[in-house]
C-alpha atoms as a PDB file:
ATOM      1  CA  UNK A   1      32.401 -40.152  71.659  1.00  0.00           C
ATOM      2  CA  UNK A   2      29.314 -40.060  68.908  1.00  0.00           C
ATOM      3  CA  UNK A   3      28.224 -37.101  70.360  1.00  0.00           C
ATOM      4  CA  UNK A   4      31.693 -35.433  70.304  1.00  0.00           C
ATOM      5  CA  UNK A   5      32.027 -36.625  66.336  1.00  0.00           C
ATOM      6  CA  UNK A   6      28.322 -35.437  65.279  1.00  0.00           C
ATOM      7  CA  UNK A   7      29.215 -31.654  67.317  1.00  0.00           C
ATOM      8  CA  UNK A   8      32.348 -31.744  64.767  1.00  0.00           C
ATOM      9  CA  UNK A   9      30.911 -32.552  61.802  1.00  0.00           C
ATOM     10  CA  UNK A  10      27.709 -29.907  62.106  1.00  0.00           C
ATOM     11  CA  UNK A  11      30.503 -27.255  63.317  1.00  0.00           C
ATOM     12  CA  UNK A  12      32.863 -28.221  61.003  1.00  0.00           C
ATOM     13  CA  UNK A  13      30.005 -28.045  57.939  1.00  0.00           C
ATOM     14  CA  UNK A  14      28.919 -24.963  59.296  1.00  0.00           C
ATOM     15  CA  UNK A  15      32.105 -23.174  59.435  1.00  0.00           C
ATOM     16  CA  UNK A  16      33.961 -24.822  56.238  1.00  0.00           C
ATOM     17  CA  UNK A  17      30.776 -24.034  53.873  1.00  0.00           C
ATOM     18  CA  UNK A  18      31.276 -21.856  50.617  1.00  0.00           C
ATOM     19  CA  UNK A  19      29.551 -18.192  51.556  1.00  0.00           C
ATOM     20  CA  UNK A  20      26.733 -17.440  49.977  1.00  0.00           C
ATOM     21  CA  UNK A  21      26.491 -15.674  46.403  1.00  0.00           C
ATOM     22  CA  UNK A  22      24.607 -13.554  44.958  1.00  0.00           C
ATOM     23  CA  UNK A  23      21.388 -14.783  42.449  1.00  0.00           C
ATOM     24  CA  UNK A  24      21.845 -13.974  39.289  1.00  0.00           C
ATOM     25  CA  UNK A  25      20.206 -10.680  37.518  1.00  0.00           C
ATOM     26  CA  UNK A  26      16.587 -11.331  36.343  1.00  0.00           C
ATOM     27  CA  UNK A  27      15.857 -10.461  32.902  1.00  0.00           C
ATOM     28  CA  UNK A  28      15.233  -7.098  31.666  1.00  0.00           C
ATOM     29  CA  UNK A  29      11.437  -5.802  33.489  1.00  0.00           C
ATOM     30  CA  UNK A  30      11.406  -2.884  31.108  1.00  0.00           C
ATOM     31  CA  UNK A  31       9.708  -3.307  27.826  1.00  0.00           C
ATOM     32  CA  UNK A  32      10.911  -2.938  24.569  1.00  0.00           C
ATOM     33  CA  UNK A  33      10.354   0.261  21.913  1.00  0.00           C
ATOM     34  CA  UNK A  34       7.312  -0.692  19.700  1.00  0.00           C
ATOM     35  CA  UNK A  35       8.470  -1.513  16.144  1.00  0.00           C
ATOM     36  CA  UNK A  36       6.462   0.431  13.750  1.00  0.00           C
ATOM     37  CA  UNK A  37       5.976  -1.903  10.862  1.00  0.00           C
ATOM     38  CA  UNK A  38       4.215   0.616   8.245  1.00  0.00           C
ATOM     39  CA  UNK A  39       7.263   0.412   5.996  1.00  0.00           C
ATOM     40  CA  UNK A  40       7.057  -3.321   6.006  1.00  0.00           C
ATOM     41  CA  UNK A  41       3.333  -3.049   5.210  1.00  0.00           C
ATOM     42  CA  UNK A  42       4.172  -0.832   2.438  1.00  0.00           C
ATOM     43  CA  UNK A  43       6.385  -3.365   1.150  1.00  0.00           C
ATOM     44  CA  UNK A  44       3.887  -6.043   1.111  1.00  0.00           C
ATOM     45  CA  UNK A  45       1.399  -4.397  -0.807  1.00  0.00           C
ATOM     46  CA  UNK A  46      -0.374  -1.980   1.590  1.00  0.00           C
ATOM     47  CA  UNK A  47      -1.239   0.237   4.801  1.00  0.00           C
ATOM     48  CA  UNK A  48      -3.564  -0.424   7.082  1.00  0.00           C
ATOM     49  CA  UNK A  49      -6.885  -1.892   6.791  1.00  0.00           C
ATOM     50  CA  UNK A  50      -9.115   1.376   5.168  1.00  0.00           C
ATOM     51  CA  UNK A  51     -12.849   1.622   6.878  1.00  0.00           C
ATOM     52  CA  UNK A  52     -15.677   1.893   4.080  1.00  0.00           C
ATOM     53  CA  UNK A  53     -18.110   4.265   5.111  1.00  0.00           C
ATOM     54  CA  UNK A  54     -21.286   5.605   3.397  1.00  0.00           C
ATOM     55  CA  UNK A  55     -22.778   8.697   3.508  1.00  0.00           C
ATOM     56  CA  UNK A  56     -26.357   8.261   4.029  1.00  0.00           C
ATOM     57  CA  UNK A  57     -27.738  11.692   4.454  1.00  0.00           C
ATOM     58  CA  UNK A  58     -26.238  15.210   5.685  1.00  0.00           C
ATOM     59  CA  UNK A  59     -27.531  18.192   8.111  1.00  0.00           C
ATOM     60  CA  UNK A  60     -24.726  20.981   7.229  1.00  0.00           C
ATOM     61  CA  UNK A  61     -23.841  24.625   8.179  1.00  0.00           C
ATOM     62  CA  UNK A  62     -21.636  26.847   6.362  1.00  0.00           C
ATOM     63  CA  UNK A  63     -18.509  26.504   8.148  1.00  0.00           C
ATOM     64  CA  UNK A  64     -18.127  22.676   8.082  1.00  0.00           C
ATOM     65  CA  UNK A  65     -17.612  23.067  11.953  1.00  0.00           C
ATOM     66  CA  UNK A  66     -21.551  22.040  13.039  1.00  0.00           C
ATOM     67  CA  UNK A  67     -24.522  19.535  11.677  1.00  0.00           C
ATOM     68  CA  UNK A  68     -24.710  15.754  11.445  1.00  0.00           C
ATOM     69  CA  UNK A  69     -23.676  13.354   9.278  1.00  0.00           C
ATOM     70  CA  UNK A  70     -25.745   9.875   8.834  1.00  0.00           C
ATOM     71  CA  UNK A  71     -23.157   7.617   7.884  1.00  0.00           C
ATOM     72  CA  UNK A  72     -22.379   3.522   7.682  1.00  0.00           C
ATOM     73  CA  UNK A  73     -19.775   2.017   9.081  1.00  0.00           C
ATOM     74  CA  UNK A  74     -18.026  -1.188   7.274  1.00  0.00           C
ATOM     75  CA  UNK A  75     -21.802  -1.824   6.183  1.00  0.00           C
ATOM     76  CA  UNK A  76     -23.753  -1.265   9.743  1.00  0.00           C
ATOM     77  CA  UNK A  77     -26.512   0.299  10.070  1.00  0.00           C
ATOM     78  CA  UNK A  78     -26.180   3.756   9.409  1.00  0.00           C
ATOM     79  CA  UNK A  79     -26.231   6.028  12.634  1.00  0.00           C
ATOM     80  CA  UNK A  80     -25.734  10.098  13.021  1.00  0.00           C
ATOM     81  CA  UNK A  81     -22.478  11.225  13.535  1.00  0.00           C
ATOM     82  CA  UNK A  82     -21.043  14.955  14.850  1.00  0.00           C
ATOM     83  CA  UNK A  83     -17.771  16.617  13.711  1.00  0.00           C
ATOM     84  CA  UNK A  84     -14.762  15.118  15.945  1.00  0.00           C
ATOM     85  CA  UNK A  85     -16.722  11.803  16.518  1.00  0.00           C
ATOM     86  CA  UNK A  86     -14.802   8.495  16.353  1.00  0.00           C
ATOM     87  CA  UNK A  87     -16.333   6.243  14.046  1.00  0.00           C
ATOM     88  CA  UNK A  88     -13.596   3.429  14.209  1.00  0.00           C
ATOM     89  CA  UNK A  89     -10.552   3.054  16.098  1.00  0.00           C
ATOM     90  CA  UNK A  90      -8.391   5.956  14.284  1.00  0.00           C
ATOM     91  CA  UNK A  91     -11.488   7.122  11.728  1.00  0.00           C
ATOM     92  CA  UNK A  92     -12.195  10.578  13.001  1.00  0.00           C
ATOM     93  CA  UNK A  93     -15.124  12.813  11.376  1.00  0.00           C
ATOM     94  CA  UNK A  94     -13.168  15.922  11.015  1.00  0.00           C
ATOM     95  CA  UNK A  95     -15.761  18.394   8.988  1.00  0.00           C
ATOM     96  CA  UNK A  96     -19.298  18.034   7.668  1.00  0.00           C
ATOM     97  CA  UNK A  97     -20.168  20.368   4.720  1.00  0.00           C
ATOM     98  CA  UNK A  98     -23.053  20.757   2.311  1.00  0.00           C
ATOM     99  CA  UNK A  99     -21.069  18.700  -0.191  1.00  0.00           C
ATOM    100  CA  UNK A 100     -20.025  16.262   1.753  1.00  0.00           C
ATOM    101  CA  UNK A 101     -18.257  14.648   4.571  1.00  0.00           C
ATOM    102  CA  UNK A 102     -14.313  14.604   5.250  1.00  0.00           C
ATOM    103  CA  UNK A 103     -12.927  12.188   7.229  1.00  0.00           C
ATOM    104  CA  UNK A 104      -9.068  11.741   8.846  1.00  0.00           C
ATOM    105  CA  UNK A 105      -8.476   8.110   8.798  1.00  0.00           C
ATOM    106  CA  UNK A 106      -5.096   7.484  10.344  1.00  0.00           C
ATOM    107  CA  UNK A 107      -3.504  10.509   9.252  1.00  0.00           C
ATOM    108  CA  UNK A 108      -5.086  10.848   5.564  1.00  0.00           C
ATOM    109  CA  UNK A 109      -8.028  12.987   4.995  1.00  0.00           C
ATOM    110  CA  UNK A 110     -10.534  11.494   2.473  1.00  0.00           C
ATOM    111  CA  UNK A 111     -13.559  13.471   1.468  1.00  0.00           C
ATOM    112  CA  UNK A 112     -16.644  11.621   1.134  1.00  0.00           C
ATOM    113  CA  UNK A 113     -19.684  12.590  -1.443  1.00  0.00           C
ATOM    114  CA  UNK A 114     -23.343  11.909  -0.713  1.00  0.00           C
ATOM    115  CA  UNK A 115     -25.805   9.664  -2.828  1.00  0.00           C
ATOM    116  CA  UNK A 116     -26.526  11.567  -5.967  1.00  0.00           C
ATOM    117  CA  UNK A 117     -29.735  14.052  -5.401  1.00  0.00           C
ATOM    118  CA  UNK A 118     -33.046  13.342  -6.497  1.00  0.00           C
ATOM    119  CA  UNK A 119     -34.366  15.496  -9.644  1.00  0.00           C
ATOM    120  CA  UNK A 120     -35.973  18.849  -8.408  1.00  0.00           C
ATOM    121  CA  UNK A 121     -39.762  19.383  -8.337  1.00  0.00           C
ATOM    122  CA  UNK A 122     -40.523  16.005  -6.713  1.00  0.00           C
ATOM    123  CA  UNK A 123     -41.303  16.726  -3.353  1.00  0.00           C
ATOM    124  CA  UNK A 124     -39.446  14.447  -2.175  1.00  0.00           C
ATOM    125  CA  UNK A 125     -40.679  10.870  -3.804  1.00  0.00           C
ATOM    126  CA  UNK A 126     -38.795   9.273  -6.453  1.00  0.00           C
ATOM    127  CA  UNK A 127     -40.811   7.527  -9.222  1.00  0.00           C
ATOM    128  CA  UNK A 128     -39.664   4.196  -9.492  1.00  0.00           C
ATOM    129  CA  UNK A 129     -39.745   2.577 -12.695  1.00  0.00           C
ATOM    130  CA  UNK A 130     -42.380  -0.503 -13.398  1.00  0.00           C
END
């Protein structure tokens, strides 16, 4: 007679049980749009962060296209630098002239000047003063 009332119960459980449902949706896998927060920049007094670069010394040809540039980066060391080289993340050297140096930094072009020249008819030493 147990036996009969534990074969009901598990039958009966099995067959009277709510069906199964479905889980819910997970959340949304994709990722949102990146907001582009220059105009809130703008509104707080800025743009982005500028890089300060020096010119240290130039190797130029006519066209602006070819030569070297010895420039410092936010107050490194200098180092040599071709036309098209990255010299920070978005700083791009986009022409090196006689004159100087021009350089895109996140969409503005900025043209750098070297160090002033020393006087002709030196040879290349500068008198320092006493």
């Amino acid at each position: 007679m147990a036996l009969c009332a534990i074969g009901v119960g598990v039958w009966g459980s099995l067959l009277w049980a709510p069906a199964p449902r479905l889980a819910p949706q997970v959340l949304q896998t994709t990722p949102d749009e990146i907001a582009d927060t220059t105009a809130v920049a703008r509104w707080f007094g800025g743009e982005a962060l500028r890089v300060r670069i020096t010119v240290s010394g130039l190797i130029a040809s006519g066209n602006g296209k070819h030569g070297a540039a010895v420039l410092s980066v936010n107050g490194q060391p200098p180092r040599a630098y071709r036309v098209n080289d990255t010299l920070a993340p978005g700083v791009t050297l986009v022409a090196i002239s006689p004159t100087g140096v021009t350089v895109d930094q996140d969409g503005a072009q900025e043209t750098l000047l070297p160090p002033a020249k020393p006087p002709a008819g030196n040879n290349g030493f500068i008198v320092l003063p006493k």
